[in-house]
Protein backbone atom coordinates (compact mmCIF):
# COMPACT_ATOMS: atom_id res chain seq x y z
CA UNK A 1 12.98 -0.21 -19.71
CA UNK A 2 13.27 -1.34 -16.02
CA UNK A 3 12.27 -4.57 -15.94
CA UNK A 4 10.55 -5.64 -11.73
CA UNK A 5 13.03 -8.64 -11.63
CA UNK A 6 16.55 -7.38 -13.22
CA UNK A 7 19.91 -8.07 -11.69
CA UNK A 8 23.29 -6.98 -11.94
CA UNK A 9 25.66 -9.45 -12.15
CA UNK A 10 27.26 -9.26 -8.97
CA UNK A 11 23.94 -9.95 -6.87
CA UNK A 12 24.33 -13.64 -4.98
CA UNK A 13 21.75 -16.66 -6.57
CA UNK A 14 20.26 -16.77 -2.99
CA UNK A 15 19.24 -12.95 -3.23
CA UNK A 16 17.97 -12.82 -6.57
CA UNK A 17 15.90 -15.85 -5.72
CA UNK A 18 14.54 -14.16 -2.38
CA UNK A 19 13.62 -11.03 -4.46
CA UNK A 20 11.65 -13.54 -6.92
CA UNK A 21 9.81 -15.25 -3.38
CA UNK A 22 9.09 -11.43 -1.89
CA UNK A 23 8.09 -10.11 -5.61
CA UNK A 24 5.26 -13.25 -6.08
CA UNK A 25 4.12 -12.75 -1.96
CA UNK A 26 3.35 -8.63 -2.85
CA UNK A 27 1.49 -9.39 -5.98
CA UNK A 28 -0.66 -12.41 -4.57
CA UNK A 29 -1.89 -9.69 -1.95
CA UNK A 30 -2.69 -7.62 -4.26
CA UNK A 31 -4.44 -10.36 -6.34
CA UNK A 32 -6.61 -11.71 -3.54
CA UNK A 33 -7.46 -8.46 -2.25
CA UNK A 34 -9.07 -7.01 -5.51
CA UNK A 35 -10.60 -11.11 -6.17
CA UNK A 36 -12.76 -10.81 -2.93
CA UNK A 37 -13.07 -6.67 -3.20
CA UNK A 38 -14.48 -6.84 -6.51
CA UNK A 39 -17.29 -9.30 -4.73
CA UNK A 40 -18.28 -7.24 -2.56
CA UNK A 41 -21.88 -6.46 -4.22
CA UNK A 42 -22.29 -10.13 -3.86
CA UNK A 43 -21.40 -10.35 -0.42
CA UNK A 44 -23.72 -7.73 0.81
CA UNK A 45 -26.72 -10.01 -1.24
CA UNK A 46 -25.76 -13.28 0.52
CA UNK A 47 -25.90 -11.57 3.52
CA UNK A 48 -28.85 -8.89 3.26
CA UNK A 49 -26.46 -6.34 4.38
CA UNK A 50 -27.29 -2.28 3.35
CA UNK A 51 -24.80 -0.18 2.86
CA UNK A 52 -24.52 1.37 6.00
CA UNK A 53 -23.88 -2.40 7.40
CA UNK A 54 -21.75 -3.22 4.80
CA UNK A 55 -19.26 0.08 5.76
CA UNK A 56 -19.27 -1.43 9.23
CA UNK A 57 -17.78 -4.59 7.76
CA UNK A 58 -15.02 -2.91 5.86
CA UNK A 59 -14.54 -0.89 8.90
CA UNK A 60 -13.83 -3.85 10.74
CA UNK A 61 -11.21 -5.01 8.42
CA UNK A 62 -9.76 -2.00 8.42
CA UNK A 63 -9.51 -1.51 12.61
CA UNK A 64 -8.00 -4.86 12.10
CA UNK A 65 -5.33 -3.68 9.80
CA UNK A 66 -4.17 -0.80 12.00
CA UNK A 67 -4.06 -3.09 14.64
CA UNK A 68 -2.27 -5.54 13.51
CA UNK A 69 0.83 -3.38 12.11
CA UNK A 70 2.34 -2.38 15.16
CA UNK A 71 1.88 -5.63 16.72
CA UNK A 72 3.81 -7.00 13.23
CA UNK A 73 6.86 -4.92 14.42
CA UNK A 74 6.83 -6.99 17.86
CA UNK A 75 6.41 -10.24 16.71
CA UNK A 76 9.28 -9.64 13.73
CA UNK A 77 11.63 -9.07 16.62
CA UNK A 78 11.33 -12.83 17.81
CA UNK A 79 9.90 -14.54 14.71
CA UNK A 80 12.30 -12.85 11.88
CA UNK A 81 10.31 -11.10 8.30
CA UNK A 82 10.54 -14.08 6.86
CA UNK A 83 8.65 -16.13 8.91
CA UNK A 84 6.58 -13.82 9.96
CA UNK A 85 5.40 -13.05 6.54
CA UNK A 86 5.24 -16.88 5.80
CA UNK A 87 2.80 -16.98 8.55
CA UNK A 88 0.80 -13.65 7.70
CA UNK A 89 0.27 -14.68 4.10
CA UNK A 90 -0.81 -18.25 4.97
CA UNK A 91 -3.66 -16.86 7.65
CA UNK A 92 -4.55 -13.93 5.20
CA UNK A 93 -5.15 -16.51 2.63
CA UNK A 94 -6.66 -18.99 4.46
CA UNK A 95 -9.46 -16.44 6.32
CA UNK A 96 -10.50 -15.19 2.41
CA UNK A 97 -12.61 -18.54 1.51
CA UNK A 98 -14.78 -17.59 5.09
CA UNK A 99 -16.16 -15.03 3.17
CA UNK A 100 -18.94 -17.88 1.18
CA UNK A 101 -18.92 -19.79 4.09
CA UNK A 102 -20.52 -17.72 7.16
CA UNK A 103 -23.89 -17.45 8.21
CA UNK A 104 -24.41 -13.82 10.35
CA UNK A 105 -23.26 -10.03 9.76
CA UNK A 106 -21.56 -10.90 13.17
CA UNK A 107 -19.65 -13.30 11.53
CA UNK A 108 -18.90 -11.47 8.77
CA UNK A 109 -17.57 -8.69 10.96
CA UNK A 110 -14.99 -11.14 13.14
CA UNK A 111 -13.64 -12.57 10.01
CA UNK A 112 -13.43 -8.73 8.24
CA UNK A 113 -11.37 -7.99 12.15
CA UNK A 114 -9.28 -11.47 11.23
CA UNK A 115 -8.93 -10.72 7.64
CA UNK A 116 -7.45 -7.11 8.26
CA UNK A 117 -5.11 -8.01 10.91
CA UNK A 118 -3.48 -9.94 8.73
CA UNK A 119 -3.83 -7.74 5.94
CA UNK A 120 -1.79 -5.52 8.66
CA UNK A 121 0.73 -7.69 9.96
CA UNK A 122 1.59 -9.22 6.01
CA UNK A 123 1.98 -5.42 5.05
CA UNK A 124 4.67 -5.08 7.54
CA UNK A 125 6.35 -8.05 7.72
CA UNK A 126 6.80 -8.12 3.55
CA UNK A 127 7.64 -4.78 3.56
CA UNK A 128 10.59 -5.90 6.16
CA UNK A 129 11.76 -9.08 3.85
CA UNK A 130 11.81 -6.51 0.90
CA UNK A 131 14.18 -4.30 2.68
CA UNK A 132 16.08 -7.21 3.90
CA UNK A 133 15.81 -8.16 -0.41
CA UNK A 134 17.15 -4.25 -1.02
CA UNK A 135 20.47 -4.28 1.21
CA UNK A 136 21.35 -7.40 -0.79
CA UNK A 137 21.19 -5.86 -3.69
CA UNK A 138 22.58 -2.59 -2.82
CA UNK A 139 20.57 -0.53 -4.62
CA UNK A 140 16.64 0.53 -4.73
CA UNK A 141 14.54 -2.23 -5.53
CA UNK A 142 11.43 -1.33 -2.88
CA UNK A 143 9.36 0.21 -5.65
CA UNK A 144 9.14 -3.24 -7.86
CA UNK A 145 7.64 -4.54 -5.34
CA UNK A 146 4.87 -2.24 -4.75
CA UNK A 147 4.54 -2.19 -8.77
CA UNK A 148 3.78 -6.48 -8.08
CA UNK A 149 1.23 -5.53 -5.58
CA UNK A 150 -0.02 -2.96 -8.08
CA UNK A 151 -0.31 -5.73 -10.91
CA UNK A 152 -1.62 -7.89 -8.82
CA UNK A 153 -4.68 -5.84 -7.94
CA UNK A 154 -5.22 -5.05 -11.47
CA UNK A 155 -5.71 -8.59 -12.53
CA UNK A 156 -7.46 -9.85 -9.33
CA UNK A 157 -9.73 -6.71 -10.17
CA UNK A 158 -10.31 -7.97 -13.72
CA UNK A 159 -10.69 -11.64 -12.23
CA UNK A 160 -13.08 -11.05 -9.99
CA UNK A 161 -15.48 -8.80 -12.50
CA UNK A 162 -15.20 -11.78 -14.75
CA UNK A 163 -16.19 -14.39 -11.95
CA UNK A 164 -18.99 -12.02 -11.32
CA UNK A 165 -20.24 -11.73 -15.63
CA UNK A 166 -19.93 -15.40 -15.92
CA UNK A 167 -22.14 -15.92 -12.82
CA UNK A 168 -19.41 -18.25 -10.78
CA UNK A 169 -20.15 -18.64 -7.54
CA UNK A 170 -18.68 -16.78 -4.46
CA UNK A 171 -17.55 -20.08 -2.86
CA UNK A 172 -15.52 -21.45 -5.82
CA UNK A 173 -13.85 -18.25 -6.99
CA UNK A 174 -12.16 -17.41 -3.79
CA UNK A 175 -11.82 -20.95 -2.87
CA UNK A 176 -9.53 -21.71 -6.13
CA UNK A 177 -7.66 -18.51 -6.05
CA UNK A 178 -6.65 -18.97 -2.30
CA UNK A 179 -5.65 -22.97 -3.12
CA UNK A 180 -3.70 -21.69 -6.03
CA UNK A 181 -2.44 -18.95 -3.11
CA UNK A 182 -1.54 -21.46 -0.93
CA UNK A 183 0.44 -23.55 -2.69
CA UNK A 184 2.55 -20.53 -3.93
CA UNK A 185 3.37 -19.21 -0.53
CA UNK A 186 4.53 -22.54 0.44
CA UNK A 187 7.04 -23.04 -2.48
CA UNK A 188 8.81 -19.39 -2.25
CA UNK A 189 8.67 -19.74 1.69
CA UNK A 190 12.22 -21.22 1.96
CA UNK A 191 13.85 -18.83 -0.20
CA UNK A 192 13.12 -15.92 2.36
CA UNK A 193 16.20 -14.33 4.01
CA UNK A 194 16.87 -14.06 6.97
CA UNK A 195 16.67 -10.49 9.05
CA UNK A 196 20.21 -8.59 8.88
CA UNK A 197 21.26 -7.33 12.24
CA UNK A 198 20.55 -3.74 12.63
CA UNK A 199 23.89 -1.23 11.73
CA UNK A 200 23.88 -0.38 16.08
CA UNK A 201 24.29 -4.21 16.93
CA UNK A 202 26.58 -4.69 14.68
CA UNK A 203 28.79 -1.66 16.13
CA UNK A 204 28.07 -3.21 19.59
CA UNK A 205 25.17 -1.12 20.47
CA UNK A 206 21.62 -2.33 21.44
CA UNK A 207 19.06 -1.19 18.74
CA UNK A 208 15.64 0.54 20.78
CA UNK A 209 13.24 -2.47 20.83
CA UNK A 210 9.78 -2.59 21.80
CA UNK A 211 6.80 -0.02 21.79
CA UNK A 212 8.38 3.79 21.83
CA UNK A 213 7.62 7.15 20.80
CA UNK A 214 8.83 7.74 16.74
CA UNK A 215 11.55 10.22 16.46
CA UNK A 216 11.37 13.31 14.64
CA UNK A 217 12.33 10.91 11.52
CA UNK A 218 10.23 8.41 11.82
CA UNK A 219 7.56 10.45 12.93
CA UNK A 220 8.34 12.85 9.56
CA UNK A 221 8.51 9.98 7.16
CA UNK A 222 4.91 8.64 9.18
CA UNK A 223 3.32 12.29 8.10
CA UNK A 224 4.63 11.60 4.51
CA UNK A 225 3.03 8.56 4.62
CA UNK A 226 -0.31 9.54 6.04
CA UNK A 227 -1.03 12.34 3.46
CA UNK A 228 -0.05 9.92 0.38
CA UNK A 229 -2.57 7.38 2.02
CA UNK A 230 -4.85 10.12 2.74
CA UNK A 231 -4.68 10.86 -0.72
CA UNK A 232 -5.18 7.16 -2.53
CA UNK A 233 -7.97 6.65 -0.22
CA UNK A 234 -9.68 9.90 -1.19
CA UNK A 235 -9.42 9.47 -5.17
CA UNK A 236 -9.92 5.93 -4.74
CA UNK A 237 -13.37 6.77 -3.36
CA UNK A 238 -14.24 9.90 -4.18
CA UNK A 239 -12.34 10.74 -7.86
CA UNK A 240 -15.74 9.19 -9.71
CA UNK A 241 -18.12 10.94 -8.15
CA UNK A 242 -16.59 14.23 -8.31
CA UNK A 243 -16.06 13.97 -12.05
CA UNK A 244 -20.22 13.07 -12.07
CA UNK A 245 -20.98 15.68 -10.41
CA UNK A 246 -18.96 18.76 -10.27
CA UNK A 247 -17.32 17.99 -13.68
CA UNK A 248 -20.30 16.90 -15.70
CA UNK A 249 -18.54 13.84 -16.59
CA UNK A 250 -20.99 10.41 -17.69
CA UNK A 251 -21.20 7.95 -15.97
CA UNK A 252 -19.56 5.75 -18.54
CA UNK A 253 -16.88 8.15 -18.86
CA UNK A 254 -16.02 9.12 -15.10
CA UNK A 255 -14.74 5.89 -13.99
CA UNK A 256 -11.89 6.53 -16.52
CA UNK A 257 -10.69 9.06 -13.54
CA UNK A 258 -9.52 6.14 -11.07
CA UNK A 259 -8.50 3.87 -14.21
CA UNK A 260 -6.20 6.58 -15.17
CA UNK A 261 -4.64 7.12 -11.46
CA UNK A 262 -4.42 3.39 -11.15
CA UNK A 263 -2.55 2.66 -14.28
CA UNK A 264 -0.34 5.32 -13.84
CA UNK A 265 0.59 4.31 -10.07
CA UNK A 266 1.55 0.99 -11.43
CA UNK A 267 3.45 2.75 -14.20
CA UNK A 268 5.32 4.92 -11.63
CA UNK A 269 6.56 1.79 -9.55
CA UNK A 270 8.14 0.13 -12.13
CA UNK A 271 10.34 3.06 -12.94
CA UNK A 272 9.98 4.19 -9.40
CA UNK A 273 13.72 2.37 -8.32
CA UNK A 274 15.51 4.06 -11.37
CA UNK A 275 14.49 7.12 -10.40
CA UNK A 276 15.31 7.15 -6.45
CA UNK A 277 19.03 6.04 -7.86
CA UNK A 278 19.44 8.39 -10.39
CA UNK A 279 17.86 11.49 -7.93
CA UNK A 280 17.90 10.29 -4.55
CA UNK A 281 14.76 9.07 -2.34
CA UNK A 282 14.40 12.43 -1.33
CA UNK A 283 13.81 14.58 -4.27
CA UNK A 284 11.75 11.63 -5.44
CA UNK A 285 9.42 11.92 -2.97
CA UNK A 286 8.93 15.73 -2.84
CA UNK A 287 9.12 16.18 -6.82
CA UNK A 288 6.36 13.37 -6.79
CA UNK A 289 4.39 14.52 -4.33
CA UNK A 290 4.81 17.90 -6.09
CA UNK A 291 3.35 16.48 -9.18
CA UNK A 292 0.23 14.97 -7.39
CA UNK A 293 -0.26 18.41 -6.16
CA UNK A 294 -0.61 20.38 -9.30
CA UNK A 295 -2.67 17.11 -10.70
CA UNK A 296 -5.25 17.84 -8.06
CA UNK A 297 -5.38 21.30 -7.66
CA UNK A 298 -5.91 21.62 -12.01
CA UNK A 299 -8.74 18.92 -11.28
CA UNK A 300 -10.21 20.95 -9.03
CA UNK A 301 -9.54 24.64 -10.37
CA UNK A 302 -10.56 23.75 -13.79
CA UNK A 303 -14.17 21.84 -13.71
CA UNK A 304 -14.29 19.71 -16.97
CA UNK A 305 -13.61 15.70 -17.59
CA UNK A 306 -10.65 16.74 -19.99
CA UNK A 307 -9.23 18.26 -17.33
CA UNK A 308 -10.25 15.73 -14.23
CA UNK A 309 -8.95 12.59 -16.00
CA UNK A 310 -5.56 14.34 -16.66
CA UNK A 311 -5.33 15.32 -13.26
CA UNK A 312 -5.80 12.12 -11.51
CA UNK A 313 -3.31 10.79 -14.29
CA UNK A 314 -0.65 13.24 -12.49
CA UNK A 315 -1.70 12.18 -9.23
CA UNK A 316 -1.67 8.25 -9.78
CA UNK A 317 2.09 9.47 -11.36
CA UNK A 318 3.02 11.60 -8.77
CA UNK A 319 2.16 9.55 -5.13
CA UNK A 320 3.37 6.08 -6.58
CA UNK A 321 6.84 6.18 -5.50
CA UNK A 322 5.90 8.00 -2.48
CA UNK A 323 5.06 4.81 -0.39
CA UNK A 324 7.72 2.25 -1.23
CA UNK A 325 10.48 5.38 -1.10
CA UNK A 326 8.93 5.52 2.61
CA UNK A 327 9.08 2.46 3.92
CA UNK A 328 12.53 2.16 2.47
CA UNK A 329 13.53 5.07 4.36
CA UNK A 330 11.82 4.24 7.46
CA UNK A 331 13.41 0.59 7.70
CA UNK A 332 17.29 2.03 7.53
CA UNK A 333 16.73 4.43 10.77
CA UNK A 334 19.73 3.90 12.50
CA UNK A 335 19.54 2.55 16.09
CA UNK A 336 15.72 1.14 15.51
CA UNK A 337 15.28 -2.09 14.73
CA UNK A 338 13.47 -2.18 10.84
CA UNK A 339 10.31 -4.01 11.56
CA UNK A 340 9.89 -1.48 14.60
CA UNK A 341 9.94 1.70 12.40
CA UNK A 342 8.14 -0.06 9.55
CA UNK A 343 5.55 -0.89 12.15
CA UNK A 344 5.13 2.88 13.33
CA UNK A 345 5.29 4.65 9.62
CA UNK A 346 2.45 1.72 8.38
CA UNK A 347 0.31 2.64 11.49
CA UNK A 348 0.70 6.51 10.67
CA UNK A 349 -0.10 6.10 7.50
CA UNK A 350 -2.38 3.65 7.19
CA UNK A 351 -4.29 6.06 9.47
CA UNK A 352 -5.07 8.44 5.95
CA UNK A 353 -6.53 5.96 4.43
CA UNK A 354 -8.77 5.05 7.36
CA UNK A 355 -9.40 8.27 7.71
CA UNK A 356 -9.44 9.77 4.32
CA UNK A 357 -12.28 8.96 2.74
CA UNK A 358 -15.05 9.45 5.78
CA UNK A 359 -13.38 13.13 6.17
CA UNK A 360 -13.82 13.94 2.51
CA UNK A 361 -17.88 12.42 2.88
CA UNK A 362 -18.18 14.86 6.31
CA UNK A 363 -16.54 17.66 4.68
CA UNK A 364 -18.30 17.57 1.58
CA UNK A 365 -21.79 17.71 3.07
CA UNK A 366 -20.83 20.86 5.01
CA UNK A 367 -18.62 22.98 2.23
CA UNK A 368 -18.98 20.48 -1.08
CA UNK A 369 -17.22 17.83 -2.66
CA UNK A 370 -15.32 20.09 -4.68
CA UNK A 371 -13.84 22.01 -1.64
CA UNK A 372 -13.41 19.06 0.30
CA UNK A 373 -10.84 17.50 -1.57
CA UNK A 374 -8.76 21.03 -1.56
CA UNK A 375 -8.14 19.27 1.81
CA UNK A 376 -6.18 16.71 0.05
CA UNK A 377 -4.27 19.82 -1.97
CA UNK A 378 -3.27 21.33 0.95
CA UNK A 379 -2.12 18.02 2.82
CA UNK A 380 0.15 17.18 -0.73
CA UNK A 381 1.39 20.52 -0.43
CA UNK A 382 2.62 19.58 3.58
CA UNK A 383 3.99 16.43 2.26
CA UNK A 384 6.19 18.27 0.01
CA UNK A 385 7.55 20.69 3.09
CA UNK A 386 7.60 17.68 5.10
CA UNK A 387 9.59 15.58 2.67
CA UNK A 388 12.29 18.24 2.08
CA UNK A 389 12.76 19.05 5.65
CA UNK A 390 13.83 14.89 6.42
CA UNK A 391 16.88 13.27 6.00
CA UNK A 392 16.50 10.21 4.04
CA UNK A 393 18.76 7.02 4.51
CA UNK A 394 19.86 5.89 0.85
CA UNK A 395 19.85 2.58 -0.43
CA UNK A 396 22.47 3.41 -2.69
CA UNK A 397 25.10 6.12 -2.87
CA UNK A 398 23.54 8.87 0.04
CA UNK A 399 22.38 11.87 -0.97
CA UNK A 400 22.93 15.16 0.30
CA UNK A 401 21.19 16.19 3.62
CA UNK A 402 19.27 18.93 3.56
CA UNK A 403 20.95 22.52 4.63
């Protein structure tokens, strides 16, 4: 079994120690996002908010986010990954503990603006020190990492219900999780690398810097990207109630849905580096997003919970390697500086999952739920085309381009 950490023997000490550093950073993002996500019902109480206010919060946070990831690109180029994720992870962090402290739904909404820009530029910048981590080792390795952000939610998830059952209060949950944070970013800050210089400056040629318009790679491998966000945001929000209501599914029983597509995206990023070297990112990406396709479109075709919670089992399976395969890709453009096309494919696709889930809610009260999310369908089906028409850069031996 692929094990997040393994390393063949001829991988230097200081690598294998910077994989550890980038491997804890990933899952204590994913750790103290689900902590203060699964508080939100106690958020909205301390601060009277209704639901409607409380969507204007998260939408802060997540106009922060898409803010901040180009901006991460910029500031990589004259900070390095390394320190900008030190930085990133220390103000993400520090900004969670606000959340008991504040007085006003203005408040509230600055520090959700604060709190998703540097959700944004941490996304980015880690996502840079992991490729940086990945050409050390010479092989695929992104995937582990988004399988530590994947455990990582799954725990803070579980800690913050608890926190909730046993009454603890807002203040000292996220208060000792972010000290214990903290401290952790601190000791694994040193054994970041250092960015590589990109393949064109070390041929003598200047690598495109600063703010320009993707190429037809990047801009590809941004379309991948936003449909596979697209697609997590829509089943993270909407997979429930469709099995409730179109499906006939229990209450008790529908949540089951998500649990199964969550599981199984964590399940898929473990093994997800194994199978880009044994089949290339390339057929990983379309075979995946292939998978995810069937998954939804027997969810939707065939109305029963059976039938729903196997299908969002084939989609968790299907879009987790889709991501980290990405980014991968999009980091090894030749000629663009890492952070820069890291910074552009985030942005695209972070733009799904803004976008996602309000599209399905307008759709659905025009043509129904059910026919709504045959929106998704068709968008997995162009992520497929998309994938298979793109050339993508190998971490490992290259696979063929496409004819």
């Amino acid at each position: 079994m692929p094990q997040l950490l393994s390393r063949p023997a001829d991988v230097l000490p200081t690598a294998s120690r910077a994989r550890l550093a980038v491997t804890l950073i990933f899952f204590l993002h994913g750790l103290l996002f689900a902590n203060w996500a699964a508080r939100l019902p106690e958020l909205e109480l301390r601060y009277s908010l209704s639901h409607r206010e409380l969507g204007q919060v998260l939408f802060c946070n997540a106009l922060g986010a898409w803010a901040g990831m180009p901006l991460a690109g910029w500031l990589i180029q004259r900070l390095g990954s390394a320190r900008l994720t030190t930085l990133a992870a220390l103000f993400f962090c520090g900004l969670i503990p606000g959340m008991a402290l504040l007085h006003t739904q203005l408040q509230v909404m600055g520090l959700f603006l604060l709190l998703g820009a540097s959700t944004g530029l941490l996304d980015v910048a880690m996502n840079s020190q992991a490729l940086e981590v990945e050409k050390q080792h010479e092989r695929p390795i992104m995937s582990s990492f988004h399988a530590a952000f994947s455990c990582g939610g799954m725990l803070g998830a579980g800690a913050g219900a608890l926190s909730a059952k046993l009454a603890l209060g807002l203040a000292p949950h996220l208060l000792g999780f972010t000290a214990v944070s903290l401290l952790l970013v601190l000791a694994v800050a040193p054994r970041l690398l250092p960015d590589e210089a990109p393949a064109a400056a070390k041929a003598g040629q200047a690598p495109t810097k600063g703010i320009r318009w993707p190429s037809r790679t990047v801009l590809g491998l941004g379309l991948v990207a936003f449909c596979c966000m697209l697609g997590e945001g829509a089943m993270a929000d909407w997979s429930t109630i469709y099995l409730v209501q179109d499906t006939g599914a229990t209450p008790a029983l529908a949540p089951l849905g998500y649990a199964a597509f969550s599981l199984t995206m964590t399940f898929g990023r473990v093994f997800g580096d194994a199978l880009v070297l044994r089949f290339g990112p390339r057929r990983v990406v379309a075979l995946g997003g292939l998978l995810a396709f069937a998954g939804l479109l027997s969810m939707l075709l065939i109305p029963h919970p059976a039938v729903g919670i196997g299908g969002l089992f084939l989609v968790g399976l299907g879009l987790a390697g889709v991501v980290p395969t990405v980014f991968s890709a999009a980091g090894r453009q030749p000629g663009l500086v890492p952070s820069v096309a890291l910074g552009m494919v985030s942005t695209i696709g972070y733009g799904g999952f803004l976008l996602g889930p309000p599209l399905i809610g307008f759709l659905a009260d025009v043509i129904t739920l059910r026919l709504a999310l045959g929106v998704v369908v068709g968008l997995l089906a162009a992520l497929v085309a998309v994938a298979l028409s793109l050339r993508f850069p190998a971490a490992a031996p290259t696979e063929p381009a496409p004819r």
